[in-house]
C-alpha atoms as a PDB file:
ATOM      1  CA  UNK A   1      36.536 -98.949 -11.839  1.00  0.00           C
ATOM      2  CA  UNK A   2      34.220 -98.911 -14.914  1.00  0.00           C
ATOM      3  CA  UNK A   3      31.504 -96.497 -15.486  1.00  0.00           C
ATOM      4  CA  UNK A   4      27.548 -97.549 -15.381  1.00  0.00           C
ATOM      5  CA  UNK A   5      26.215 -96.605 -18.866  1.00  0.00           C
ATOM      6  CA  UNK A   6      23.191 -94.475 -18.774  1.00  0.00           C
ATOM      7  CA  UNK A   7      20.896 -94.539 -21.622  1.00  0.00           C
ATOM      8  CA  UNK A   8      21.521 -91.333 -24.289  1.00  0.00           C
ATOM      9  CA  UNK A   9      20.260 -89.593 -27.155  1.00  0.00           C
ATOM     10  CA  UNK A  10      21.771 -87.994 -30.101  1.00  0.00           C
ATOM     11  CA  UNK A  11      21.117 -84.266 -30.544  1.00  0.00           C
ATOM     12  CA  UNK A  12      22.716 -81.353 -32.858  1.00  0.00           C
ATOM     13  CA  UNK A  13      21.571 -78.241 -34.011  1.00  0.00           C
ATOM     14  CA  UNK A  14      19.826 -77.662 -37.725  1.00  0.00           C
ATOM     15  CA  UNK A  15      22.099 -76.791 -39.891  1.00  0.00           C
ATOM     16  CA  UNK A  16      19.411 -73.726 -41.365  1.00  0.00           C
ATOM     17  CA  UNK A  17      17.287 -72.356 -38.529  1.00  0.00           C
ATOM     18  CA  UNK A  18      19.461 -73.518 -35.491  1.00  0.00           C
ATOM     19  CA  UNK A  19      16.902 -75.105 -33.892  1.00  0.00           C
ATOM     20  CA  UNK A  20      18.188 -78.195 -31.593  1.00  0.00           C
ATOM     21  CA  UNK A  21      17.301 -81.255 -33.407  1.00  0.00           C
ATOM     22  CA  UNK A  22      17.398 -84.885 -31.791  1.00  0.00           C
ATOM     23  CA  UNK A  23      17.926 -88.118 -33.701  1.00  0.00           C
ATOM     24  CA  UNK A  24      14.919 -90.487 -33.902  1.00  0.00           C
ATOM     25  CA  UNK A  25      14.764 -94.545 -33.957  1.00  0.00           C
ATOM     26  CA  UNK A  26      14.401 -94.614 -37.212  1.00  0.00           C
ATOM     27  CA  UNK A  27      17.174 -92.521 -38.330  1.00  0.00           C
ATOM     28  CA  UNK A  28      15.498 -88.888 -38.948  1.00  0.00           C
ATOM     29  CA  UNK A  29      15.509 -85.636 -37.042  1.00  0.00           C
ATOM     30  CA  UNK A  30      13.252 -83.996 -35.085  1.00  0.00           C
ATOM     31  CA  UNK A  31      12.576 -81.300 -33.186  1.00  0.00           C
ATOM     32  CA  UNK A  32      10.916 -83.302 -30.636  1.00  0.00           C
ATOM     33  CA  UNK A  33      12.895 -84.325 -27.499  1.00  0.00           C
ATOM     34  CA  UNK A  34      10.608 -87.115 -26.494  1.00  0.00           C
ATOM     35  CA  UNK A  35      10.871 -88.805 -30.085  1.00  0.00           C
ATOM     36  CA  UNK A  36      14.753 -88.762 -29.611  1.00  0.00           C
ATOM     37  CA  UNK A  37      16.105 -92.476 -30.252  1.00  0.00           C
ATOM     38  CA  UNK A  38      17.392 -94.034 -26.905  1.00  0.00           C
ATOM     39  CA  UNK A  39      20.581 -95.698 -26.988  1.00  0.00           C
ATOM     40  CA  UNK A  40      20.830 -98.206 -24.566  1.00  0.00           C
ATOM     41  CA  UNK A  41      24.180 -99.321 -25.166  1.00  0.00           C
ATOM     42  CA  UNK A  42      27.847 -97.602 -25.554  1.00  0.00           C
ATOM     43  CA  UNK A  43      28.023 -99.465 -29.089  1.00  0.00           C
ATOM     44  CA  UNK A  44      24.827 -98.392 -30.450  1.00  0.00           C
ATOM     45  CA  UNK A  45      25.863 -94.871 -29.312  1.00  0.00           C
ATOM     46  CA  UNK A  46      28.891 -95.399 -31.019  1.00  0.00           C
ATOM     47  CA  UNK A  47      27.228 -96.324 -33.992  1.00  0.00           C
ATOM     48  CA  UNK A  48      24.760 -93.631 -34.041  1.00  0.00           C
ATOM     49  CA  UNK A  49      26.898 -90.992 -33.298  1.00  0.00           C
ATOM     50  CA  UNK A  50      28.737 -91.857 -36.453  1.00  0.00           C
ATOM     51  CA  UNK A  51      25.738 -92.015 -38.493  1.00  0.00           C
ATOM     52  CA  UNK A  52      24.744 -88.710 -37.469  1.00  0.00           C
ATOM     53  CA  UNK A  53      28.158 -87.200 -38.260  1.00  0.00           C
ATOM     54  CA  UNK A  54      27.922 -87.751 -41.790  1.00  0.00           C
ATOM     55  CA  UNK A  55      24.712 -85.861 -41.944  1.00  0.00           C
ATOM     56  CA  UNK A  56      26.547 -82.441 -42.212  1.00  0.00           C
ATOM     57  CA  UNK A  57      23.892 -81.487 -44.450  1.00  0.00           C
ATOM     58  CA  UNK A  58      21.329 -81.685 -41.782  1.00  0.00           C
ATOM     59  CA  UNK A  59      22.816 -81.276 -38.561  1.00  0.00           C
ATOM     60  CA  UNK A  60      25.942 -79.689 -36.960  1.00  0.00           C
ATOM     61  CA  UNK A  61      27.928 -80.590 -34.165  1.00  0.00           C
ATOM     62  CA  UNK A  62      25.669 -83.818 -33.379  1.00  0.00           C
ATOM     63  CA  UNK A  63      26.923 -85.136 -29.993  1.00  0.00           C
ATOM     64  CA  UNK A  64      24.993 -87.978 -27.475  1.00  0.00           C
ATOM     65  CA  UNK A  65      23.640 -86.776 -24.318  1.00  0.00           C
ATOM     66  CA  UNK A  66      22.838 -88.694 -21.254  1.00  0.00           C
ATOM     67  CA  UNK A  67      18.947 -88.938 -20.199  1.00  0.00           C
ATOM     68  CA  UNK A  68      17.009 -90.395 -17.623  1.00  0.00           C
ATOM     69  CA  UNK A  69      13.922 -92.494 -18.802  1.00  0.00           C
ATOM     70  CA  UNK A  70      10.536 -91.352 -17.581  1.00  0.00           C
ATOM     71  CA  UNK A  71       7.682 -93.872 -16.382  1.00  0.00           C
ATOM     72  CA  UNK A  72       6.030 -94.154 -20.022  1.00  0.00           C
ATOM     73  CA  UNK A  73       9.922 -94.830 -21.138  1.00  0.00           C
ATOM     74  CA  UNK A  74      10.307 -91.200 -22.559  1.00  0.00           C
ATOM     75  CA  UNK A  75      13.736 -89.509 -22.109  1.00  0.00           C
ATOM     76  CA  UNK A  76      14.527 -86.756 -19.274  1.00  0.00           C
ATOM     77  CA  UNK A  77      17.292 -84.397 -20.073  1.00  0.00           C
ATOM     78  CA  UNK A  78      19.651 -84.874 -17.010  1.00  0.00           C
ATOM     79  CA  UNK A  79      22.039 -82.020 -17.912  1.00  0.00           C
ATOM     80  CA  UNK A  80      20.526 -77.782 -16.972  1.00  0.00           C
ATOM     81  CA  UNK A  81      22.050 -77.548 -20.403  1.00  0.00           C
ATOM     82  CA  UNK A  82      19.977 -80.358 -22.385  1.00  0.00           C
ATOM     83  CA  UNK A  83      16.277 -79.331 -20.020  1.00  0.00           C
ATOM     84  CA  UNK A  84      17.236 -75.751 -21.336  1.00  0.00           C
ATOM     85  CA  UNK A  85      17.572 -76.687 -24.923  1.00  0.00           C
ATOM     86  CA  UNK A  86      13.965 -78.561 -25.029  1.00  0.00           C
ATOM     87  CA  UNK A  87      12.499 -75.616 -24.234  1.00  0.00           C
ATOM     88  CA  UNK A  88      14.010 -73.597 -27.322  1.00  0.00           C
ATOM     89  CA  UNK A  89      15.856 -69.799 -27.562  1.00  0.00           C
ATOM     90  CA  UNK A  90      15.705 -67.578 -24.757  1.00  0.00           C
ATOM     91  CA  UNK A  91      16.244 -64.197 -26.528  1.00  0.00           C
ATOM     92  CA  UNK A  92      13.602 -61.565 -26.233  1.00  0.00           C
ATOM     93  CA  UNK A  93      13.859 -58.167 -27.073  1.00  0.00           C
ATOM     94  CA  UNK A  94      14.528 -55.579 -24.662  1.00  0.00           C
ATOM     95  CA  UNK A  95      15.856 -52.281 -23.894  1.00  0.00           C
ATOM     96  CA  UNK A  96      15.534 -49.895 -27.277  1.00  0.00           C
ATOM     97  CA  UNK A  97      14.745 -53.154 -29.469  1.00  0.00           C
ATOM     98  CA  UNK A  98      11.693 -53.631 -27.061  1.00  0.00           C
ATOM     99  CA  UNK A  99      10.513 -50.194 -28.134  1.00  0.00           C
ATOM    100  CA  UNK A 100      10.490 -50.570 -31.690  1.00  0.00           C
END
């Protein structure tokens, strides 16, 4: 039995500060998870995904995940993982490195 496809989006991490990075419509990155570029079909995630593999320069490990669409047609992370990652780095000083 065949699989539904769910819309996705294409997202890496910057290749210089880290920072999770999401593939827009027209082909750019940014840092914005509601400008990510929804692919509606397996093909055009196909092709996307490729297209963002050959920018090593730009992003690393680009891969697509799946998202929900929200009533204005803006994508929901469905994963913990991908909600987590639209909200940034989690690391805050504590302990001795607190003190300093």
């Amino acid at each position: 039995m065949s699989r539904t496809y769910r819309p996705r989006i294409i997202t890496a991490n910057h290749l210089m500060d880290g920072d999770a990075i999401y593939l827009t419509d027209a082909g750019t990155w940014s840092r914005l998870h509601e400008e990510a570029g929804i692919l509606e079909s397996e093909e055009a995630a196909r092709a996307a995904l490729d297209k963002a593999l050959n920018q090593e320069a730009i992003a690393v490990g680009p891969y697509l995940a799946e998202v929900s669409l929200d009533g204005a047609g803006r994508p929901q992370p469905v994963h913990f993982r991908e909600a987590f990652r639209t909200r940034g780095p989690s690391n805050y000083f504590h302990g001795k490195q607190e003190e300093v």
